[in-house]
PDBML (XML) file of the C-alpha atoms, coordinates in Angstrom:
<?xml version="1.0" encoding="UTF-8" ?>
<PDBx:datablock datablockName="MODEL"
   xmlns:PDBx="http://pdbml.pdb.org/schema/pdbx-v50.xsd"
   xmlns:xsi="http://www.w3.org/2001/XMLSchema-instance"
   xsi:schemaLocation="http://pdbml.pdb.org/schema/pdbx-v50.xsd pdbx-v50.xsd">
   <PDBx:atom_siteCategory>
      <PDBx:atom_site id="1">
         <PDBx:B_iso_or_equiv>0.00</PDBx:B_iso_or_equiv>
         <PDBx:Cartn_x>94.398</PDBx:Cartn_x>
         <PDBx:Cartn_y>100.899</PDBx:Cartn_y>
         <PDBx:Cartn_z>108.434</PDBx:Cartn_z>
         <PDBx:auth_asym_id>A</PDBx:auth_asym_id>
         <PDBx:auth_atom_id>CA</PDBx:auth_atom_id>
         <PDBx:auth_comp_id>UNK</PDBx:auth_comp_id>
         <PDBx:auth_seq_id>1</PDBx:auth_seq_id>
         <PDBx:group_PDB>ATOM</PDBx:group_PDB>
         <PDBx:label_alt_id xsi:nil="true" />
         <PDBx:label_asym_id>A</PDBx:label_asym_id>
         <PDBx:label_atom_id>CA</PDBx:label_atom_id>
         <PDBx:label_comp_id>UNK</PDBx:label_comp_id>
         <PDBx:label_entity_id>1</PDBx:label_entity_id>
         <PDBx:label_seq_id>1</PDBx:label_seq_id>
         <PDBx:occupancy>1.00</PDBx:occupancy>
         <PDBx:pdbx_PDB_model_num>1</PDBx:pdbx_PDB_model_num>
         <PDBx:type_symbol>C</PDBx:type_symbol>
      </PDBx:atom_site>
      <PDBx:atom_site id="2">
         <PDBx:B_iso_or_equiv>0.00</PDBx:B_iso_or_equiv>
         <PDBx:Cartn_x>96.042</PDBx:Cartn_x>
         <PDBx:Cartn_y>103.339</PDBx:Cartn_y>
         <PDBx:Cartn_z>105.764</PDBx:Cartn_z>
         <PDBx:auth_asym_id>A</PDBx:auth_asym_id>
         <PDBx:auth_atom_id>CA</PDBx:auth_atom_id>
         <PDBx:auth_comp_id>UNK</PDBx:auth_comp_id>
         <PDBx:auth_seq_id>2</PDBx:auth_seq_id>
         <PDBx:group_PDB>ATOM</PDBx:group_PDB>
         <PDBx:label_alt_id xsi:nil="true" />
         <PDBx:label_asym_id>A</PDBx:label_asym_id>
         <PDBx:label_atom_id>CA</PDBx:label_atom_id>
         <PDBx:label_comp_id>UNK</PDBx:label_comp_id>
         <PDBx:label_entity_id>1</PDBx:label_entity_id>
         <PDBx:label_seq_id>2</PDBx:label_seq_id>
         <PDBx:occupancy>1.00</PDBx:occupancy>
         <PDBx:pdbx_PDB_model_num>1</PDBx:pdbx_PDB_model_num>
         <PDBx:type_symbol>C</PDBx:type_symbol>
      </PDBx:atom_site>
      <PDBx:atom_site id="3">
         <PDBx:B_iso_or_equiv>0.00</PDBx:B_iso_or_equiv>
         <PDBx:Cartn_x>98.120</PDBx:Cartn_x>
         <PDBx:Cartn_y>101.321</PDBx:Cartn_y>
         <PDBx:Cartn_z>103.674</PDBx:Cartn_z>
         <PDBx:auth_asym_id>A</PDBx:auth_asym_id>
         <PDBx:auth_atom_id>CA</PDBx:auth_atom_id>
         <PDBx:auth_comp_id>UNK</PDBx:auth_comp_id>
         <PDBx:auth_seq_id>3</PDBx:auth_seq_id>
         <PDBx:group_PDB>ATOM</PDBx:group_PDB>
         <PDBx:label_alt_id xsi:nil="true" />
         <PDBx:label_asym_id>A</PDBx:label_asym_id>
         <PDBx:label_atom_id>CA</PDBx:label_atom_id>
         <PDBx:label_comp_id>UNK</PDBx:label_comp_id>
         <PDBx:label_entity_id>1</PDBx:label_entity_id>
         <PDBx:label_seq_id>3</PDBx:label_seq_id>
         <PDBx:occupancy>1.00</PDBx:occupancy>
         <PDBx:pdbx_PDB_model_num>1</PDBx:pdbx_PDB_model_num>
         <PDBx:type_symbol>C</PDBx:type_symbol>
      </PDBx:atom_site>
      <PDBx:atom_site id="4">
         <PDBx:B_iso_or_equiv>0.00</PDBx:B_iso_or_equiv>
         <PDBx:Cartn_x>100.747</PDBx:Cartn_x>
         <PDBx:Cartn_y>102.978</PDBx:Cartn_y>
         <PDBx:Cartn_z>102.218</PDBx:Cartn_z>
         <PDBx:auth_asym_id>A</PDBx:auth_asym_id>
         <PDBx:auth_atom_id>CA</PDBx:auth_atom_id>
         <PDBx:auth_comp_id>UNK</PDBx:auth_comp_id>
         <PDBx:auth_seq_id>4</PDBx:auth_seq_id>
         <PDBx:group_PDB>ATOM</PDBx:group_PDB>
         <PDBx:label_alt_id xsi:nil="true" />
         <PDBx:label_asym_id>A</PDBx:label_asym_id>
         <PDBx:label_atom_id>CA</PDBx:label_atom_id>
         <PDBx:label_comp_id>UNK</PDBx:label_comp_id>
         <PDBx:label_entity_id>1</PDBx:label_entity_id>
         <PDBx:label_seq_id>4</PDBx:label_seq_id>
         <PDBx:occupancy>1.00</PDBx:occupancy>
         <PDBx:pdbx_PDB_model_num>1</PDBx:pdbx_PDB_model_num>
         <PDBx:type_symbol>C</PDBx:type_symbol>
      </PDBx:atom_site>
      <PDBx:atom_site id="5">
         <PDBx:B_iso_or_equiv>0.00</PDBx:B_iso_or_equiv>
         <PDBx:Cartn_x>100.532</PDBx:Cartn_x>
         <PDBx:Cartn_y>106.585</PDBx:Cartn_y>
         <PDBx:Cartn_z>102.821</PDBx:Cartn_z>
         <PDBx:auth_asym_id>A</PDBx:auth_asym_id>
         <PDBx:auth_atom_id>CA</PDBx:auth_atom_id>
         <PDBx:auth_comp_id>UNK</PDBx:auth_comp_id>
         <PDBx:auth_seq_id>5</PDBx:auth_seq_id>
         <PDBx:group_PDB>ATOM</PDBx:group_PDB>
         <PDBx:label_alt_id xsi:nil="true" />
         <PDBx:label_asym_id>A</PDBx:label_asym_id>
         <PDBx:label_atom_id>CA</PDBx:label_atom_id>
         <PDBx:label_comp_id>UNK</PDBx:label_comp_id>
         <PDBx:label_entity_id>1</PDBx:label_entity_id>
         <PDBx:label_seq_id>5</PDBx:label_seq_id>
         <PDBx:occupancy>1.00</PDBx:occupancy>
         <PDBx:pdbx_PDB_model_num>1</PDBx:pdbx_PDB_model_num>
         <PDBx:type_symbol>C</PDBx:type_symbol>
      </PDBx:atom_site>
      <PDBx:atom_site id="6">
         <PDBx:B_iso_or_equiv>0.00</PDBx:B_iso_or_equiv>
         <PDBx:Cartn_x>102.535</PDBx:Cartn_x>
         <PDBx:Cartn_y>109.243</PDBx:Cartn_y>
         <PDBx:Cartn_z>100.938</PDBx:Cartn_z>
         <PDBx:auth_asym_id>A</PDBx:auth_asym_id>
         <PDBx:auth_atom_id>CA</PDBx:auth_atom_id>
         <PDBx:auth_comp_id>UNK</PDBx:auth_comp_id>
         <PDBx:auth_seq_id>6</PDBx:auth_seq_id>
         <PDBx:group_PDB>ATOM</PDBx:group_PDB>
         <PDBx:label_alt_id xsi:nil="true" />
         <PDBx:label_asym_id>A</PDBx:label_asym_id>
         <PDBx:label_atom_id>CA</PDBx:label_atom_id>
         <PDBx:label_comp_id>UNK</PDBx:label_comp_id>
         <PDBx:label_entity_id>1</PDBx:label_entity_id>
         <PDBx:label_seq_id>6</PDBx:label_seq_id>
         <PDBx:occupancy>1.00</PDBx:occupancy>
         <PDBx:pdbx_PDB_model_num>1</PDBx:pdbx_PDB_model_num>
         <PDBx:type_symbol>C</PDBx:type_symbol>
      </PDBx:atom_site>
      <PDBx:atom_site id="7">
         <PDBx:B_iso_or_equiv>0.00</PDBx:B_iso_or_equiv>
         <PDBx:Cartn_x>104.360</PDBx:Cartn_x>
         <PDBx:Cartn_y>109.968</PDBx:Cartn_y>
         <PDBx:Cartn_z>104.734</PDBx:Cartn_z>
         <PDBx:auth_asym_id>A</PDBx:auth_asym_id>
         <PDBx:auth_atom_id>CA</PDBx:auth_atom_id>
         <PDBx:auth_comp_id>UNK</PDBx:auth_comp_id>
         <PDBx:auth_seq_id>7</PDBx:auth_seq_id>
         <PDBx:group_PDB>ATOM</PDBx:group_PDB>
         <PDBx:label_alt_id xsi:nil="true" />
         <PDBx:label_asym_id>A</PDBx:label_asym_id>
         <PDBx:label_atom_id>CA</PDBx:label_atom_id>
         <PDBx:label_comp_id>UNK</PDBx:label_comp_id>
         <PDBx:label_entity_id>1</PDBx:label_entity_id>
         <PDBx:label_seq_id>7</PDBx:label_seq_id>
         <PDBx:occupancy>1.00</PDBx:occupancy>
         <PDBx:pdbx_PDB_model_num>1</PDBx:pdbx_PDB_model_num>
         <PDBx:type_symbol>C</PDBx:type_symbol>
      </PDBx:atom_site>
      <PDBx:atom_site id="8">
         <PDBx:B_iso_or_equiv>0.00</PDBx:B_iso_or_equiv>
         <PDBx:Cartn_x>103.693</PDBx:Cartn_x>
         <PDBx:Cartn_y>107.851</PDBx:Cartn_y>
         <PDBx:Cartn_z>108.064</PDBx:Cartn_z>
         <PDBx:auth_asym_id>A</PDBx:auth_asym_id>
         <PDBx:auth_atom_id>CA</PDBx:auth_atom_id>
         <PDBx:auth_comp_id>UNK</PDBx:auth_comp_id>
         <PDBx:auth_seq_id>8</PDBx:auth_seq_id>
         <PDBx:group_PDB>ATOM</PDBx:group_PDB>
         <PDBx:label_alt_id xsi:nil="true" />
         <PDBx:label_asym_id>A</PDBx:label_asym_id>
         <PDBx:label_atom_id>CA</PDBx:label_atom_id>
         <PDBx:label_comp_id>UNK</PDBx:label_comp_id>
         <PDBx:label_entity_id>1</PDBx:label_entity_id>
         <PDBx:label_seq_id>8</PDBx:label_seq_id>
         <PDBx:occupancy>1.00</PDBx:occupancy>
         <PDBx:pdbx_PDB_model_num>1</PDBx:pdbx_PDB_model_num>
         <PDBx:type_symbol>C</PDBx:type_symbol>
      </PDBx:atom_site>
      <PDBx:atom_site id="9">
         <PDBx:B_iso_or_equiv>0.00</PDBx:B_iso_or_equiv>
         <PDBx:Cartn_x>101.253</PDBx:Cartn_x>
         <PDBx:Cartn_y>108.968</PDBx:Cartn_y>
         <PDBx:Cartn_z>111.081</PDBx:Cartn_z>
         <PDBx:auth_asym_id>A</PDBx:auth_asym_id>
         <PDBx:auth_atom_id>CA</PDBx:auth_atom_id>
         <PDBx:auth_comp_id>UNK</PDBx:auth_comp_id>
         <PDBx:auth_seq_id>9</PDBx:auth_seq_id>
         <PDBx:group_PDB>ATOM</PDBx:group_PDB>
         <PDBx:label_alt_id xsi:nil="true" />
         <PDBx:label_asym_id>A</PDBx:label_asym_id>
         <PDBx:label_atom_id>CA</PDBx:label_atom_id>
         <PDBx:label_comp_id>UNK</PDBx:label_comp_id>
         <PDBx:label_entity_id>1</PDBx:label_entity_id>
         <PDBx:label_seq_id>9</PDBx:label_seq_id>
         <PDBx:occupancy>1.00</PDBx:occupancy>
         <PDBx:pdbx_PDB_model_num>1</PDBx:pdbx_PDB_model_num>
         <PDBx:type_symbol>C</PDBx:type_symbol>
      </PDBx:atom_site>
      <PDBx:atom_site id="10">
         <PDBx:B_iso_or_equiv>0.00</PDBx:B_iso_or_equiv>
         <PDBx:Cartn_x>103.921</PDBx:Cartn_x>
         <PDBx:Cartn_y>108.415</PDBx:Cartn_y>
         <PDBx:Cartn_z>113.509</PDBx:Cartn_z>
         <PDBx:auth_asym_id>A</PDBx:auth_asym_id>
         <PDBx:auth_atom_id>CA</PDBx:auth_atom_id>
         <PDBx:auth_comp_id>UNK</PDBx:auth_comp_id>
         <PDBx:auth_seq_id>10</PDBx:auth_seq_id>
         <PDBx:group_PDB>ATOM</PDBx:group_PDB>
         <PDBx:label_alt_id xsi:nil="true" />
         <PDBx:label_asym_id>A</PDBx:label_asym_id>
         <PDBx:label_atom_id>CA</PDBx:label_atom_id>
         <PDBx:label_comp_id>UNK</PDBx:label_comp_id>
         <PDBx:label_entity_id>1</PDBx:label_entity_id>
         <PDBx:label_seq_id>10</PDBx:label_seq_id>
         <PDBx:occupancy>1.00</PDBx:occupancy>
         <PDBx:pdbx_PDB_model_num>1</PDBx:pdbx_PDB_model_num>
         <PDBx:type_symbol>C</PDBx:type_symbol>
      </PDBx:atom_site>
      <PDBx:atom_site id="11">
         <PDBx:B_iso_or_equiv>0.00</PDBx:B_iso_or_equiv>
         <PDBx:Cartn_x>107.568</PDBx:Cartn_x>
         <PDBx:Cartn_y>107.666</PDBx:Cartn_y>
         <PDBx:Cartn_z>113.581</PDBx:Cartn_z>
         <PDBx:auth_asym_id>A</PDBx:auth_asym_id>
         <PDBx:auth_atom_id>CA</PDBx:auth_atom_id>
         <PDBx:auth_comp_id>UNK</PDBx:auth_comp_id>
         <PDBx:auth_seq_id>11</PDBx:auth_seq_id>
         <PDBx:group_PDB>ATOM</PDBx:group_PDB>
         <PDBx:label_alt_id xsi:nil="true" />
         <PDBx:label_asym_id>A</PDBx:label_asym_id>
         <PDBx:label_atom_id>CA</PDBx:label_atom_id>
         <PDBx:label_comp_id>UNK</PDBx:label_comp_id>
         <PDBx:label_entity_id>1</PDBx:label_entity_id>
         <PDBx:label_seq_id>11</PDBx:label_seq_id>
         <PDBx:occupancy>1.00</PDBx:occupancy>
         <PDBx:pdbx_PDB_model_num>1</PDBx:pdbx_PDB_model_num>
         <PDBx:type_symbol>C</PDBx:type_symbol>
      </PDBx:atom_site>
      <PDBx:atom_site id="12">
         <PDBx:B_iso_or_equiv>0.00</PDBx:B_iso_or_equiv>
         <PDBx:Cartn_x>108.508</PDBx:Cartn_x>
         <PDBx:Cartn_y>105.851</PDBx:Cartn_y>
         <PDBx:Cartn_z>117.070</PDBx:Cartn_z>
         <PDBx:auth_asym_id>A</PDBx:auth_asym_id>
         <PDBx:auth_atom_id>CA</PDBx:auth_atom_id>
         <PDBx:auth_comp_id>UNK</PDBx:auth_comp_id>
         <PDBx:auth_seq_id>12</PDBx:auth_seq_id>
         <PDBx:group_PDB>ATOM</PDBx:group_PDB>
         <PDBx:label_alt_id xsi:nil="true" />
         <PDBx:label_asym_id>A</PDBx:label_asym_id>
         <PDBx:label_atom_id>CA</PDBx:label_atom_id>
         <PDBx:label_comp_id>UNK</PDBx:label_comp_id>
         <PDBx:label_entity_id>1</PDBx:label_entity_id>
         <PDBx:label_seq_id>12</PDBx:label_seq_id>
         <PDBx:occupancy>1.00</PDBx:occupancy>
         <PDBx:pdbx_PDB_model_num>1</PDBx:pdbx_PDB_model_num>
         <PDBx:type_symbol>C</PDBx:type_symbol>
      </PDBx:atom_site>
      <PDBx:atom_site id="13">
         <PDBx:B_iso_or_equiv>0.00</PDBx:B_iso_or_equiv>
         <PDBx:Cartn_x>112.247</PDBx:Cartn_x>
         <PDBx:Cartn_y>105.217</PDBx:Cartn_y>
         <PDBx:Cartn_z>117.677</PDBx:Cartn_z>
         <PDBx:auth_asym_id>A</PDBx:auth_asym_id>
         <PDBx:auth_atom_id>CA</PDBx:auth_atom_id>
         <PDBx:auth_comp_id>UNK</PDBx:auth_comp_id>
         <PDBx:auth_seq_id>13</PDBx:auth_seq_id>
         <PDBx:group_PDB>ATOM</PDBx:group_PDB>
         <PDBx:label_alt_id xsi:nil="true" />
         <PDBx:label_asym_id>A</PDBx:label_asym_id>
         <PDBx:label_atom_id>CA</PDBx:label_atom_id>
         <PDBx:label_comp_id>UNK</PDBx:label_comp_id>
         <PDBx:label_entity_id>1</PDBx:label_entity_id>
         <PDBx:label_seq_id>13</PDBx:label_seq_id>
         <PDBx:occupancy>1.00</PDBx:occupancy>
         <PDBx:pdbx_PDB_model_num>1</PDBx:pdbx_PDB_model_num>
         <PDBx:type_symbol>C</PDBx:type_symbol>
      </PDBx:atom_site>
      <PDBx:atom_site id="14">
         <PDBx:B_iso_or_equiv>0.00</PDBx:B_iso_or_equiv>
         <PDBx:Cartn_x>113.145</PDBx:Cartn_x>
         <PDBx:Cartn_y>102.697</PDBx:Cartn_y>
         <PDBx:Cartn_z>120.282</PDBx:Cartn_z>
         <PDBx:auth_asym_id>A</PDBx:auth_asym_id>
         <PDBx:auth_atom_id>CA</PDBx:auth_atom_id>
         <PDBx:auth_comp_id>UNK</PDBx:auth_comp_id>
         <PDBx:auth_seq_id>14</PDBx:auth_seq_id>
         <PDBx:group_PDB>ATOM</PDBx:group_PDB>
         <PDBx:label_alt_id xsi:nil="true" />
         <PDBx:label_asym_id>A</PDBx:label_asym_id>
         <PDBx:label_atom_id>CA</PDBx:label_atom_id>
         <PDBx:label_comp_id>UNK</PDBx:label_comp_id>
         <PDBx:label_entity_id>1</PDBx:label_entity_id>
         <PDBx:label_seq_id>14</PDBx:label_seq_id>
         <PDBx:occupancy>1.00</PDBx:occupancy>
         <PDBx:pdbx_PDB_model_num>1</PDBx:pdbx_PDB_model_num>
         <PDBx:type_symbol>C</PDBx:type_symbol>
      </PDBx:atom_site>
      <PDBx:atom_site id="15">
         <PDBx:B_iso_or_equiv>0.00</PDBx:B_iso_or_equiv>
         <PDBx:Cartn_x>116.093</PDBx:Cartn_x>
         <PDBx:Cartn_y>103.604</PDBx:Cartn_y>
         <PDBx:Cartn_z>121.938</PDBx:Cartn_z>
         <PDBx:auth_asym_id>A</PDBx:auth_asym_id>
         <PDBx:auth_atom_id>CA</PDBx:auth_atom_id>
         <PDBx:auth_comp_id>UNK</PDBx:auth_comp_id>
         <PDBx:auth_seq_id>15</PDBx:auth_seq_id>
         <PDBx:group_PDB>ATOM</PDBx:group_PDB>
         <PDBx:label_alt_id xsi:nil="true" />
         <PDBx:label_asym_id>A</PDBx:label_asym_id>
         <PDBx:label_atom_id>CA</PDBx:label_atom_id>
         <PDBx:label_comp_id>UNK</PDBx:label_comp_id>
         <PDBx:label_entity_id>1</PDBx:label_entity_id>
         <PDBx:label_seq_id>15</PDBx:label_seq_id>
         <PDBx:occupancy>1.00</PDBx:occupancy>
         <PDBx:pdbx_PDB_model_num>1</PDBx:pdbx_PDB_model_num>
         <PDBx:type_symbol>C</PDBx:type_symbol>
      </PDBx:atom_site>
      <PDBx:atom_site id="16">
         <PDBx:B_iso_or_equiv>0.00</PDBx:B_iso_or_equiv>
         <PDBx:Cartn_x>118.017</PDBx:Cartn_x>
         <PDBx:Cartn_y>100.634</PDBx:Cartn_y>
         <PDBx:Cartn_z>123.843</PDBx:Cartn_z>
         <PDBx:auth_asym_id>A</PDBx:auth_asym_id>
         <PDBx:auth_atom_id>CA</PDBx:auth_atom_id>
         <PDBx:auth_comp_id>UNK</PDBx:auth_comp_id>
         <PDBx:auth_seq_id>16</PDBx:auth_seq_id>
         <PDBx:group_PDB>ATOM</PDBx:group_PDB>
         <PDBx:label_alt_id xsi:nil="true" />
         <PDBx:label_asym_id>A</PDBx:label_asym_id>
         <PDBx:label_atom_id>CA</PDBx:label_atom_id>
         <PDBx:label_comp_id>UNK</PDBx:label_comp_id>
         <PDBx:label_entity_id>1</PDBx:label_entity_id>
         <PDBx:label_seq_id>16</PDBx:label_seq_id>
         <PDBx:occupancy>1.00</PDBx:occupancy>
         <PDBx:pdbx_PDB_model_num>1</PDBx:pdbx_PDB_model_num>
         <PDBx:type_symbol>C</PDBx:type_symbol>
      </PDBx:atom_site>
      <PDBx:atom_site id="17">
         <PDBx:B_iso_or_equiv>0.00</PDBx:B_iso_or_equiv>
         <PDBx:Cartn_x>116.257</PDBx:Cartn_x>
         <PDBx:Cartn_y>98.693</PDBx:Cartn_y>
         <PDBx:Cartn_z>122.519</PDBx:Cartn_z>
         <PDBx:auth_asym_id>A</PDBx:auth_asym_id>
         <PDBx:auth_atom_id>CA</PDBx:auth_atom_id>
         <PDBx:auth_comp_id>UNK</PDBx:auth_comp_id>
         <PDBx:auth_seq_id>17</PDBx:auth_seq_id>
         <PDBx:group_PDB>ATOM</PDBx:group_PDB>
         <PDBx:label_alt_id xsi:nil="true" />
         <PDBx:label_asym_id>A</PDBx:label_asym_id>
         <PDBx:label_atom_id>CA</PDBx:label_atom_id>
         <PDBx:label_comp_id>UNK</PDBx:label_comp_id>
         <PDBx:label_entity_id>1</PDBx:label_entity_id>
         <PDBx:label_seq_id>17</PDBx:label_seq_id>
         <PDBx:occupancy>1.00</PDBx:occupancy>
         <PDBx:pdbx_PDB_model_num>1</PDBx:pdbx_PDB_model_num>
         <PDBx:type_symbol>C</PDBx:type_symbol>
      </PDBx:atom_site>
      <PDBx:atom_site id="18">
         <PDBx:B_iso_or_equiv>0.00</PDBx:B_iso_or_equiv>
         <PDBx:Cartn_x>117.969</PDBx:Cartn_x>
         <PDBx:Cartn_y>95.421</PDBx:Cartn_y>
         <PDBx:Cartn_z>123.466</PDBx:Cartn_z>
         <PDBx:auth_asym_id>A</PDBx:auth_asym_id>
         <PDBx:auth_atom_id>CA</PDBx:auth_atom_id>
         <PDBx:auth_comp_id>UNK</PDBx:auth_comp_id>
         <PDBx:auth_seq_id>18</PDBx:auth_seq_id>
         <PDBx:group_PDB>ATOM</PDBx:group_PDB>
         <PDBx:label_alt_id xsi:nil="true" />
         <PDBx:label_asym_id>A</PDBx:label_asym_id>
         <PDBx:label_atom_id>CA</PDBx:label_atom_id>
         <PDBx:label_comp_id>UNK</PDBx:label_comp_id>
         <PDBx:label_entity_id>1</PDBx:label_entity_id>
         <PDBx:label_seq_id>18</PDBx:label_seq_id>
         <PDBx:occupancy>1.00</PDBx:occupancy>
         <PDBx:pdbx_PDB_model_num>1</PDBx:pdbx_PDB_model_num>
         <PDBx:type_symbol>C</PDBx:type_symbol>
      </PDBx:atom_site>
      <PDBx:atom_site id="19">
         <PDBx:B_iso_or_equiv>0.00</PDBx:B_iso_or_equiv>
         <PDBx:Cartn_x>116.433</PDBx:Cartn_x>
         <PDBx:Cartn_y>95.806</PDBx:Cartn_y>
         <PDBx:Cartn_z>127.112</PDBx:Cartn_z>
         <PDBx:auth_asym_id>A</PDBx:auth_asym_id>
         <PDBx:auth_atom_id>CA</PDBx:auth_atom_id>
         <PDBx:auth_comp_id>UNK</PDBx:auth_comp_id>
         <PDBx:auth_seq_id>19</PDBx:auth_seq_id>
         <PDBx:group_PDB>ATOM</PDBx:group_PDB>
         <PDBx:label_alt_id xsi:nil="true" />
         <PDBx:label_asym_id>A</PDBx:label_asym_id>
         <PDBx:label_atom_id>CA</PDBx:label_atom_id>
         <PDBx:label_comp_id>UNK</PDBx:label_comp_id>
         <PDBx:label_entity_id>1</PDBx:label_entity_id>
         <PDBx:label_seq_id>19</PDBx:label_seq_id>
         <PDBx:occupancy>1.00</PDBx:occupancy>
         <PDBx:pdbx_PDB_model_num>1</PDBx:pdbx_PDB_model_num>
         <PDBx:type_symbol>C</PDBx:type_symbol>
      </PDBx:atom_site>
      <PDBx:atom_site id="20">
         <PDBx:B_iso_or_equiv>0.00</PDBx:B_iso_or_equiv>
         <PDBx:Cartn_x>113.123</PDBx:Cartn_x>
         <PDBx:Cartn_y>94.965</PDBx:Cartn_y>
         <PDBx:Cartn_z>125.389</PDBx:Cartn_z>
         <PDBx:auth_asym_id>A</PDBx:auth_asym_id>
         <PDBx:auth_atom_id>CA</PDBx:auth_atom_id>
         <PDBx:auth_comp_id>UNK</PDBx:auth_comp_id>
         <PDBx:auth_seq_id>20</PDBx:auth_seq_id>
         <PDBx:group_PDB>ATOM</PDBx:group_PDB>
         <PDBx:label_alt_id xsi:nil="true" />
         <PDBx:label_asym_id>A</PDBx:label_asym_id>
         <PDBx:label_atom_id>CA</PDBx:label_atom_id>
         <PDBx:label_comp_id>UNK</PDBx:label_comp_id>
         <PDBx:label_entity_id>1</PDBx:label_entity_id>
         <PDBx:label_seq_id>20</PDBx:label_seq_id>
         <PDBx:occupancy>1.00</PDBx:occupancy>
         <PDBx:pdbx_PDB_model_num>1</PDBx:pdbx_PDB_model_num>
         <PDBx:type_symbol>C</PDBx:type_symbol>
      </PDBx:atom_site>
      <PDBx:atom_site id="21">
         <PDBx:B_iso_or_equiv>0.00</PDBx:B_iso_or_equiv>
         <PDBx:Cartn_x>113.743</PDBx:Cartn_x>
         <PDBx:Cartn_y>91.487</PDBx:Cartn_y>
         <PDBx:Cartn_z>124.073</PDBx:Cartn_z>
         <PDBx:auth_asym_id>A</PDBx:auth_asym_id>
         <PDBx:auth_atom_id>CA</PDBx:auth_atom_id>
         <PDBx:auth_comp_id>UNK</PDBx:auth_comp_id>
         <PDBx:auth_seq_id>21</PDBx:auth_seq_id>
         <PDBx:group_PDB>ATOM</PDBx:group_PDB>
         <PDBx:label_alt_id xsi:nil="true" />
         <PDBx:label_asym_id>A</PDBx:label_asym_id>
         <PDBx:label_atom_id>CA</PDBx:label_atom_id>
         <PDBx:label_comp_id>UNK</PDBx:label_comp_id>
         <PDBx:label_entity_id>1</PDBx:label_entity_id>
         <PDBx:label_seq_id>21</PDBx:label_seq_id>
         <PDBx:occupancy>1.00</PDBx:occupancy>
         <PDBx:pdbx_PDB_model_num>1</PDBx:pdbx_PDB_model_num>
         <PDBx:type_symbol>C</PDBx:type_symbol>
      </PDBx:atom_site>
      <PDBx:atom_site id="22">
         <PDBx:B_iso_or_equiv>0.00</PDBx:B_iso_or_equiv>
         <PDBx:Cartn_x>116.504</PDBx:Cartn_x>
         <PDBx:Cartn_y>90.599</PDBx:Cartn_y>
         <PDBx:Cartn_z>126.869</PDBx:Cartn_z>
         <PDBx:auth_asym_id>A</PDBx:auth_asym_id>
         <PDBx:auth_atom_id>CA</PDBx:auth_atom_id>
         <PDBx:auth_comp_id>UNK</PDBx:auth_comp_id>
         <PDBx:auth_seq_id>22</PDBx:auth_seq_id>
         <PDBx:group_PDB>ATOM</PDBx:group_PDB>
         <PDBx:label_alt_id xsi:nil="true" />
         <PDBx:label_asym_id>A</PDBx:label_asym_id>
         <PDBx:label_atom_id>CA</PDBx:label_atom_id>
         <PDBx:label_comp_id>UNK</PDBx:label_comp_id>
         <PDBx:label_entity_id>1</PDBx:label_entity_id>
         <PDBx:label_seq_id>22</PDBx:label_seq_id>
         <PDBx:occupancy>1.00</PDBx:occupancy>
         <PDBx:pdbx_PDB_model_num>1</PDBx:pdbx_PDB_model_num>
         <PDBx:type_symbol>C</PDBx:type_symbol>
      </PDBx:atom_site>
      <PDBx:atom_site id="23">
         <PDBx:B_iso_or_equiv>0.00</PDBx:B_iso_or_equiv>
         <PDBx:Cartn_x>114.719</PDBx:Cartn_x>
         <PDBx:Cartn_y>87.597</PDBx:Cartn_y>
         <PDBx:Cartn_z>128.881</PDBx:Cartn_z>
         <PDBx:auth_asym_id>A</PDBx:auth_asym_id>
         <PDBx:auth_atom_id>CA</PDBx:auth_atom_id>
         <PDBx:auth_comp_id>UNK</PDBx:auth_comp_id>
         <PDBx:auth_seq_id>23</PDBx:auth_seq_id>
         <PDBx:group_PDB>ATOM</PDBx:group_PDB>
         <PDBx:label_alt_id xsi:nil="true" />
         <PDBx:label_asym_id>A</PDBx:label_asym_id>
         <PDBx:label_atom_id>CA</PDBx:label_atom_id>
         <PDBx:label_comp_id>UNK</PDBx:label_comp_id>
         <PDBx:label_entity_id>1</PDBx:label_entity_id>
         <PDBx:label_seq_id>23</PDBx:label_seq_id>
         <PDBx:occupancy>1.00</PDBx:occupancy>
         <PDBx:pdbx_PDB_model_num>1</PDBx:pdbx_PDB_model_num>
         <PDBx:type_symbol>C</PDBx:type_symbol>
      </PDBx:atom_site>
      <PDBx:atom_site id="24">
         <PDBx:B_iso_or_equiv>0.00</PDBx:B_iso_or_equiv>
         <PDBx:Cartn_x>111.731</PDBx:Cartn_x>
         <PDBx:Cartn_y>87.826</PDBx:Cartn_y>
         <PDBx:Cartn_z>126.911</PDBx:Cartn_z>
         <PDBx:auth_asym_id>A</PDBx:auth_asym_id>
         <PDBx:auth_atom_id>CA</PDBx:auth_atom_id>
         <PDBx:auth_comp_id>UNK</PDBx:auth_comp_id>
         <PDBx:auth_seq_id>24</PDBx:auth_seq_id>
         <PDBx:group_PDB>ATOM</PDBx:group_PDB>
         <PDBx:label_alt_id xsi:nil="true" />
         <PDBx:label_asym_id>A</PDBx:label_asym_id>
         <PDBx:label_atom_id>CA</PDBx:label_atom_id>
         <PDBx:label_comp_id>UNK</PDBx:label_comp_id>
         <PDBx:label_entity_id>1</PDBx:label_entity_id>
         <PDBx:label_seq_id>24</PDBx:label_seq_id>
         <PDBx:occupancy>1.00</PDBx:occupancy>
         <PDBx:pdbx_PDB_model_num>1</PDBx:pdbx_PDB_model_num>
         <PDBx:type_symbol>C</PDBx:type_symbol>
      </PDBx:atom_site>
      <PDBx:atom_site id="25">
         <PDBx:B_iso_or_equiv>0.00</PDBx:B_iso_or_equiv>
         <PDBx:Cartn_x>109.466</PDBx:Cartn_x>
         <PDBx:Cartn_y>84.791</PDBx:Cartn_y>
         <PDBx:Cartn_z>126.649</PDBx:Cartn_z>
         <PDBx:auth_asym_id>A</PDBx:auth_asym_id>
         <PDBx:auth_atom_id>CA</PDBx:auth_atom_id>
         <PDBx:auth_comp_id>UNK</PDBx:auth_comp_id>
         <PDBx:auth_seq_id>25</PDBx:auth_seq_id>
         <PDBx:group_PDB>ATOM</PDBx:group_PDB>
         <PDBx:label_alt_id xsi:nil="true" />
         <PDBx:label_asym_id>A</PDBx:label_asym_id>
         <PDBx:label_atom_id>CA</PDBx:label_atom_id>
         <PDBx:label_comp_id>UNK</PDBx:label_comp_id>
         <PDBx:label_entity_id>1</PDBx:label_entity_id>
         <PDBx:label_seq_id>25</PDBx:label_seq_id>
         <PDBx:occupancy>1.00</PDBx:occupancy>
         <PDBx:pdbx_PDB_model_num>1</PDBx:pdbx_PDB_model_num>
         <PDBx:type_symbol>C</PDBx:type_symbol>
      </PDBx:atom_site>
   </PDBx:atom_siteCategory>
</PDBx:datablock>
């Protein structure tokens, strides 16, 4: 845990990312 930091750790961008909630339970 860091909170809020002045910048983030990690920036992850999720392209297409409507093929990860299509037929999701």
């Amino acid at each position: 845990e860091v909170g809020d930091a002045d910048k983030p750790k990690l920036v992850f961008f999720f392209d297409e990312a409507h093929l990860l909630f299509k037929d999701a339970s």
